[in-house]
C-alpha atoms as a PDB file:
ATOM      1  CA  UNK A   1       0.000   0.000   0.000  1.00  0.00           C
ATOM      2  CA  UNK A   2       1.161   3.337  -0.650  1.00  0.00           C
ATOM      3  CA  UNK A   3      -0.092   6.867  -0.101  1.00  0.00           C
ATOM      4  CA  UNK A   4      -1.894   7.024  -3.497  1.00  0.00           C
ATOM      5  CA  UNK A   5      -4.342   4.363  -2.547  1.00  0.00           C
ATOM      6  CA  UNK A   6      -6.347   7.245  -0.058  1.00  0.00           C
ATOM      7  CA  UNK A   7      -6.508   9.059  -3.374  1.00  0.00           C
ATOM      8  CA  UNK A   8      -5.992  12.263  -1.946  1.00  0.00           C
ATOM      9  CA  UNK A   9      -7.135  15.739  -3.653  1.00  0.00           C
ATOM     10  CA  UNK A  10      -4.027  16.055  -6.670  1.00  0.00           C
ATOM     11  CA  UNK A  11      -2.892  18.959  -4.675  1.00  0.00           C
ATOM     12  CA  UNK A  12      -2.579  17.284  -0.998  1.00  0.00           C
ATOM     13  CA  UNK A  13      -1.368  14.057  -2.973  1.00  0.00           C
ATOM     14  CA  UNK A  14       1.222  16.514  -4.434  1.00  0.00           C
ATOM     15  CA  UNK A  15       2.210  17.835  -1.101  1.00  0.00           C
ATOM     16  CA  UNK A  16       2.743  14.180  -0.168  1.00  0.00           C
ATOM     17  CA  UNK A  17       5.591  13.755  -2.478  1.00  0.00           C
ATOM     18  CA  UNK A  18       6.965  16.538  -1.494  1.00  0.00           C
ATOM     19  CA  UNK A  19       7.637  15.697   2.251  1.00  0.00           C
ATOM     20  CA  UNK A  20       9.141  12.445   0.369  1.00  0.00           C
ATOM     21  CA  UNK A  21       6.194  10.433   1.833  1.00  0.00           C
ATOM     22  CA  UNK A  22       6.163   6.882  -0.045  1.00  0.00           C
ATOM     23  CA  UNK A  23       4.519   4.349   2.640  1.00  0.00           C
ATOM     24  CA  UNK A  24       2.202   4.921   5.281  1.00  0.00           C
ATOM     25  CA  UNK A  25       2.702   3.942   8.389  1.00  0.00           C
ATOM     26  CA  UNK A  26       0.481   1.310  10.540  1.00  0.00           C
ATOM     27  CA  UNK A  27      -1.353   4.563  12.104  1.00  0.00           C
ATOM     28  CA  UNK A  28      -1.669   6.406   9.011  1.00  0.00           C
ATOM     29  CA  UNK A  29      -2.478   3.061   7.273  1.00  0.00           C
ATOM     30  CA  UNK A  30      -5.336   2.730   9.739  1.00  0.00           C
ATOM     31  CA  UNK A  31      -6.405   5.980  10.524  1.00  0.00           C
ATOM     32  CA  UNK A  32      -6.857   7.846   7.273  1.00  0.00           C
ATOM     33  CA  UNK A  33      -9.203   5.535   5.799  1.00  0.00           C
ATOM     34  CA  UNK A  34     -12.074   5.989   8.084  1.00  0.00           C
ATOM     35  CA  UNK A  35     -11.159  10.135   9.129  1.00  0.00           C
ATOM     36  CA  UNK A  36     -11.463  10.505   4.831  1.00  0.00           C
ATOM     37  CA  UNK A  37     -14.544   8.689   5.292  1.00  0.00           C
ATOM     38  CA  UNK A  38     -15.885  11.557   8.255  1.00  0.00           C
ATOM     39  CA  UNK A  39     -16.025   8.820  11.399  1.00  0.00           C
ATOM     40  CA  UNK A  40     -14.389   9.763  14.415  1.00  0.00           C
ATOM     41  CA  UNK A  41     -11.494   7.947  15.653  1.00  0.00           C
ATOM     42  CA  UNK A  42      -9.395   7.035  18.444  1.00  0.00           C
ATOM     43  CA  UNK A  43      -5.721   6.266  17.672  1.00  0.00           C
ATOM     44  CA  UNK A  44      -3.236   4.881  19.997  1.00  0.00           C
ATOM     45  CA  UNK A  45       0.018   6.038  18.622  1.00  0.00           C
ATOM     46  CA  UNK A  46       3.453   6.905  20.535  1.00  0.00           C
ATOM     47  CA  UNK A  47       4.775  10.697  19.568  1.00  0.00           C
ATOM     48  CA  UNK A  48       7.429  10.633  17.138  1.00  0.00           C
ATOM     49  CA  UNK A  49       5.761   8.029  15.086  1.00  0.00           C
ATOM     50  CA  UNK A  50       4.559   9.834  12.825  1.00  0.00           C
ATOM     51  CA  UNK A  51       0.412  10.185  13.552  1.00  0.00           C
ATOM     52  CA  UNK A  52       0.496  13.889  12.324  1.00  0.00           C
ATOM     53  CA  UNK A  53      -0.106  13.121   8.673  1.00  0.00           C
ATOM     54  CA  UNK A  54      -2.329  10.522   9.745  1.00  0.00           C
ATOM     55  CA  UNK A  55      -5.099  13.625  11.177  1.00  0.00           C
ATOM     56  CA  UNK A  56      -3.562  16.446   8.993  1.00  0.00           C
ATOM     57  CA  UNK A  57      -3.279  14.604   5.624  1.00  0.00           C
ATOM     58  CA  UNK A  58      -7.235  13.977   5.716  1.00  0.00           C
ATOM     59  CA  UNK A  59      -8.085  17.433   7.287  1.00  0.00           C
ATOM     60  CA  UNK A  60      -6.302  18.924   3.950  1.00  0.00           C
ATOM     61  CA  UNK A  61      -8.278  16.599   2.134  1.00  0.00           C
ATOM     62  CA  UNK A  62     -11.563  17.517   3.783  1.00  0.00           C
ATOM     63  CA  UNK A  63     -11.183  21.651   3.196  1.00  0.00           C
ATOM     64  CA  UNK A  64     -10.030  21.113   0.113  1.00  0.00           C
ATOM     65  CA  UNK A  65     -12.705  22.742  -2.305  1.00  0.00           C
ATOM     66  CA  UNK A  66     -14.583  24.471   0.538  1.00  0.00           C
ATOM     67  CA  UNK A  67     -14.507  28.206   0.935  1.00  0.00           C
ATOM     68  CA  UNK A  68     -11.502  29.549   2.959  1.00  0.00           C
ATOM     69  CA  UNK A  69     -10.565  32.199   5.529  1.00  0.00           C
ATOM     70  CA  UNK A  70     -12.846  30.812   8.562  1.00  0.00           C
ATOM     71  CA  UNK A  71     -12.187  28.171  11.017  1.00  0.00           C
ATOM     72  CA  UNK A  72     -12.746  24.504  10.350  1.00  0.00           C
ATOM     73  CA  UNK A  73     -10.271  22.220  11.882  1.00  0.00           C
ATOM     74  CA  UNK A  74      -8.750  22.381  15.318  1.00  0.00           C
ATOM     75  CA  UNK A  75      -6.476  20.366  16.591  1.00  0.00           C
ATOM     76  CA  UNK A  76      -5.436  21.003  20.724  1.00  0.00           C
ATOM     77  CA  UNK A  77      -1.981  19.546  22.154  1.00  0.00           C
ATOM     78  CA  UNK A  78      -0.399  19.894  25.675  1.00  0.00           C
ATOM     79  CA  UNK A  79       2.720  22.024  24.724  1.00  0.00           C
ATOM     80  CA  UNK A  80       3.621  24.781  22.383  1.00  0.00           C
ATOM     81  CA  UNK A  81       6.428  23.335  21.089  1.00  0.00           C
ATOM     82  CA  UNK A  82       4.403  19.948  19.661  1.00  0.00           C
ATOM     83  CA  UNK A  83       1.647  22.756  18.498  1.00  0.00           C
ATOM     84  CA  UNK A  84       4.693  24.401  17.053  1.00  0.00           C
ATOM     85  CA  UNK A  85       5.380  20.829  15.156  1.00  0.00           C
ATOM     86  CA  UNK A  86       1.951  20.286  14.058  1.00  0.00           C
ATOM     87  CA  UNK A  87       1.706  23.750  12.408  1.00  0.00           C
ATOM     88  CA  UNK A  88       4.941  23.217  10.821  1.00  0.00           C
ATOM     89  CA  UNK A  89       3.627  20.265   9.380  1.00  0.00           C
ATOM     90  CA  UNK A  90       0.269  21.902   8.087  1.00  0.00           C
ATOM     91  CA  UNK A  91       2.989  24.105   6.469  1.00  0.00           C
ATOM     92  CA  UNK A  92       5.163  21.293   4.835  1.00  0.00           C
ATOM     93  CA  UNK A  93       1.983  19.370   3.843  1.00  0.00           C
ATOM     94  CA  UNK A  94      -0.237  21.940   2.972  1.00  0.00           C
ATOM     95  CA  UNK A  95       2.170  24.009   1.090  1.00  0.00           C
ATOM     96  CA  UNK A  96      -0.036  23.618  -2.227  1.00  0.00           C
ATOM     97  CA  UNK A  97      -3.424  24.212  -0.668  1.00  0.00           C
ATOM     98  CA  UNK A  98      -3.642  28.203   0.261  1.00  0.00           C
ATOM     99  CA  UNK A  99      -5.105  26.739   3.677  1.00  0.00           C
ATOM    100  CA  UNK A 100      -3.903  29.183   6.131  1.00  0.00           C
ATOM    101  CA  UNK A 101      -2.982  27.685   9.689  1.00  0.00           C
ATOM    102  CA  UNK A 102      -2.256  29.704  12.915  1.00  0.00           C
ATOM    103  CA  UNK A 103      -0.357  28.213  16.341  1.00  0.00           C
ATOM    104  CA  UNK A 104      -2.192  29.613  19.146  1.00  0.00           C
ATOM    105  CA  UNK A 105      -0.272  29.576  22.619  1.00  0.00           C
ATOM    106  CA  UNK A 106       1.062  31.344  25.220  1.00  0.00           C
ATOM    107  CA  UNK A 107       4.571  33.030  26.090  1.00  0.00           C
ATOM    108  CA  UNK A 108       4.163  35.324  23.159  1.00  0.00           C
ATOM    109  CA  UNK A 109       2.471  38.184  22.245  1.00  0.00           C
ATOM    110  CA  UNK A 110      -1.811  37.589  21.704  1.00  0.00           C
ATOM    111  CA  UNK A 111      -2.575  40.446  19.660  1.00  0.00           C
ATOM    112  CA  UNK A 112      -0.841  38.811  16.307  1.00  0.00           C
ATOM    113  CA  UNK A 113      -2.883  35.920  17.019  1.00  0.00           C
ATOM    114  CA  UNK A 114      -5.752  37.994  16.688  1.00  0.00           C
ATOM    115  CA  UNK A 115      -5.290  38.972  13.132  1.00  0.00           C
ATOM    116  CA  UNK A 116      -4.197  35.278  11.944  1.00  0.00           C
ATOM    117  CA  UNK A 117      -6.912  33.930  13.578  1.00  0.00           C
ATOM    118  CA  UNK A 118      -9.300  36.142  11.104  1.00  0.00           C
ATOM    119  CA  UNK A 119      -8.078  34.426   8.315  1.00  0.00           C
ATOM    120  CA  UNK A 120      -7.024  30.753   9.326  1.00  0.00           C
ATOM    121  CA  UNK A 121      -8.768  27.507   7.964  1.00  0.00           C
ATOM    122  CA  UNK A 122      -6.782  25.469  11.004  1.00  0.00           C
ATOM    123  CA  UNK A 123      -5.751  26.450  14.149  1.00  0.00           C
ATOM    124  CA  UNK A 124      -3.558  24.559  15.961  1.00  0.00           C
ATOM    125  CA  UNK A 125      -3.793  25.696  19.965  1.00  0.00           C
ATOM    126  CA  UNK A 126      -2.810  24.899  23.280  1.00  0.00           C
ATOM    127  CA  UNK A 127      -5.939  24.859  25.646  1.00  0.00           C
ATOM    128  CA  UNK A 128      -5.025  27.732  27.959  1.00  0.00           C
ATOM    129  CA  UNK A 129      -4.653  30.461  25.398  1.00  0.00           C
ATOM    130  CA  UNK A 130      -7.352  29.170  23.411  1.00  0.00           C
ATOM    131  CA  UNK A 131      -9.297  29.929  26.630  1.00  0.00           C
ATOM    132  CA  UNK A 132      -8.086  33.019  26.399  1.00  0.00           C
ATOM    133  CA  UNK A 133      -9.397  33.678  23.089  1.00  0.00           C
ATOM    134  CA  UNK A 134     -12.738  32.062  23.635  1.00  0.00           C
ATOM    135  CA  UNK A 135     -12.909  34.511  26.402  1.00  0.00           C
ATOM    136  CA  UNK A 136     -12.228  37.643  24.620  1.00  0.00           C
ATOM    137  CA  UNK A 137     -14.600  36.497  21.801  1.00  0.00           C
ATOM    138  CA  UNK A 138     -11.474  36.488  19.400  1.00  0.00           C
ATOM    139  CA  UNK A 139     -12.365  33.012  18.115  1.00  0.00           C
ATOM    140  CA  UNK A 140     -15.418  31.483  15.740  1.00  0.00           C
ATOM    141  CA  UNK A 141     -16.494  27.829  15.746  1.00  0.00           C
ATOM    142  CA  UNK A 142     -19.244  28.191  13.978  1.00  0.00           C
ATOM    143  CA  UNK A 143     -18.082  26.938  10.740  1.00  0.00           C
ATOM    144  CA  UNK A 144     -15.778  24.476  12.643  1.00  0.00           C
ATOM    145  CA  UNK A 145     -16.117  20.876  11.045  1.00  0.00           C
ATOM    146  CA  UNK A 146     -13.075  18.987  12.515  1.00  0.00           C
ATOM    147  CA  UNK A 147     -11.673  18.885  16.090  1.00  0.00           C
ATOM    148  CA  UNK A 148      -8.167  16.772  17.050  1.00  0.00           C
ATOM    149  CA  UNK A 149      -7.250  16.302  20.571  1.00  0.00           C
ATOM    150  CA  UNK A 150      -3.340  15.125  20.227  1.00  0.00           C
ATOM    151  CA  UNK A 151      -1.286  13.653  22.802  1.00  0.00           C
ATOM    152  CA  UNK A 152      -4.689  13.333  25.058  1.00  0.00           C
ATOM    153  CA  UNK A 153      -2.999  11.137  27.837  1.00  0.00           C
ATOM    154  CA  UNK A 154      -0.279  14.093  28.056  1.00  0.00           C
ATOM    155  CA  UNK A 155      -2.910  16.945  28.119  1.00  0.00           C
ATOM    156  CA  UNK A 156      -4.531  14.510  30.915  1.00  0.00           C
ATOM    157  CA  UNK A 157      -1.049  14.721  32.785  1.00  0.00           C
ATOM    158  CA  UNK A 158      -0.190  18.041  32.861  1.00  0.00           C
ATOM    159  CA  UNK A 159      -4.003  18.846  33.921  1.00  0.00           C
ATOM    160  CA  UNK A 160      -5.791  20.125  31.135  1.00  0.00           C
ATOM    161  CA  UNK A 161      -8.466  17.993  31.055  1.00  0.00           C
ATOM    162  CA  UNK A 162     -11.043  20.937  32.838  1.00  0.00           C
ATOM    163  CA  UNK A 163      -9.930  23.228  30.221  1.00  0.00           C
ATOM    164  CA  UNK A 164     -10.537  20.707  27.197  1.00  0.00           C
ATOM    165  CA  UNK A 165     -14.536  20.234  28.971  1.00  0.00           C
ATOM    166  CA  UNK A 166     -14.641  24.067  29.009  1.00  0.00           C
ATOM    167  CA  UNK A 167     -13.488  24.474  25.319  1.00  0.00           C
ATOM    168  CA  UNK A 168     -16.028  21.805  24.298  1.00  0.00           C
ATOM    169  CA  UNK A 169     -19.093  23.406  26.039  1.00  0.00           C
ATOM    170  CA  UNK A 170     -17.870  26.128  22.675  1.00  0.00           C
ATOM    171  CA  UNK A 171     -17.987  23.984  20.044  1.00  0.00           C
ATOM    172  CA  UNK A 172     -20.527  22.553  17.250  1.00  0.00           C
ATOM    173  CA  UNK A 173     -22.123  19.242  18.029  1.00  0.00           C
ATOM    174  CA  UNK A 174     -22.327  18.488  14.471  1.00  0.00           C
ATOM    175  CA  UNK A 175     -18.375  17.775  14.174  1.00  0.00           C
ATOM    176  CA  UNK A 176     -15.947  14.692  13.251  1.00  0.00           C
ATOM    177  CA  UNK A 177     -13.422  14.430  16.568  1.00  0.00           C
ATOM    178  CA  UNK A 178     -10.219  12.636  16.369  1.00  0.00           C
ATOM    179  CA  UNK A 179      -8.400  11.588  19.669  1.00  0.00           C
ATOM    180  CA  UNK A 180      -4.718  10.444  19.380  1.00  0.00           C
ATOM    181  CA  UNK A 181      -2.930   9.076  22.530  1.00  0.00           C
ATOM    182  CA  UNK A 182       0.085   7.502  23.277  1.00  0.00           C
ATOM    183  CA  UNK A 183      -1.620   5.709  26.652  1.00  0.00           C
ATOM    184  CA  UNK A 184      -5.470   5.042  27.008  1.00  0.00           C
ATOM    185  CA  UNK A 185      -6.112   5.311  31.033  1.00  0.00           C
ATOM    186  CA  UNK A 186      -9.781   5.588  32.247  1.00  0.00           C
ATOM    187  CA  UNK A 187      -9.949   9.597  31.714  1.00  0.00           C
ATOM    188  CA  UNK A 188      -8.936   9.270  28.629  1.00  0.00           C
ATOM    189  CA  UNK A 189     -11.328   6.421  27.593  1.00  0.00           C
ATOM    190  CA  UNK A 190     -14.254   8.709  29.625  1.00  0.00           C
ATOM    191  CA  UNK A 191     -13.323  11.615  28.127  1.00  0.00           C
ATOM    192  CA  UNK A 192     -13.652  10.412  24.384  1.00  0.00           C
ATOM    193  CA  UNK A 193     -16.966   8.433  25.424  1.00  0.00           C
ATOM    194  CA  UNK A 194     -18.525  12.038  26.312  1.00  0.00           C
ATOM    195  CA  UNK A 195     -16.942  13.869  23.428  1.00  0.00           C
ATOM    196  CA  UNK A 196     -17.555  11.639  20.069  1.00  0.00           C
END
């Protein structure tokens, strides 16, 4: 099998050979089918393996086509540096697309977050500044189609998993969720039994 078997839009399939990408992966190989197909999923996948593509490949897929410049895939992860990853991926992946993505998270200055998030397709966020957006009404999910919780059993951890209820109570019912974890403890399993 190899990555032109998900027969991806011609210009996500050509931002596939671009990053050099040949062979998917067991999680890619498993995941992509059904995300392409709009089910949610839960993927058990250590970091480093190489589970980005297998959520960001199909978002790209999804918006492809759509109209731009609003928010329609979000994908939350416990530290800005992996956020920092994952939007450097969009990057690499989407190069081709015109999909604009914005990291959202904290350290640095909010306001130019403010005027990327006008115009971004994906935002990729950590859940305490996203907070912090939802609470200065600086944020729309109303066109929002995809969500991705990454690394769940890390934003578990480190005590996020209050903020990630909040930030749901924000978002549209009518959504395809994604849940990627390296570990599946009880929270974990709870929390994606109340959120898919």
């Amino acid at each position: 099998m190899n990555f032109e078997a998900f027969n991806f839009h011609l210009i996500v399939s050509a931002g596939v050979l671009e990053a050099g990408y040949v062979i998917p992966i067991p999680i890619q190989a498993q995941a992509i089918p059904p995300i392409l197909k709009g089910c949610d999923v839960m993927g058990l996948a250590q970091t480093g393996t190489g589970k980005t593509a297998a959520f960001v490949l199909p978002i790209l897929n999804r918006l492809m086509g759509n109209k731009g410049g609003c928010l329609r895939a979000l994908i939350m992860a416990p530290t800005r540096e992996l956020a920092g990853q994952i939007h450097q991926a969009i990057e690499i992946l989407g190069r081709k697309t015109r999909l604009k993505s914005v990291a959202v998270y904290g350290g640095v200055g909010i306001n130019p977050q403010i005027q990327k998030l006008k115009r971004a397709d994906i935002v990729v966020a950590c859940p305490g500044r996203l907070l912090d957006h939802i609470g200065r009404h600086t944020i729309d999910f109303s066109q929002l189609k995809v969500l991705v919780i990454d690394e769940a059993d890390q934003l578990f951890d480190m005590g996020f998993l209050p903020d990630i209820r909040r930030i749901l109570t924000h978002l549209p019912q009518a959504r395809q969720t994604l849940l990627f974890s390296a570990t599946m403890p009880t929270e974990i399993r709870r929390l994606a039994g109340g959120i898919s």
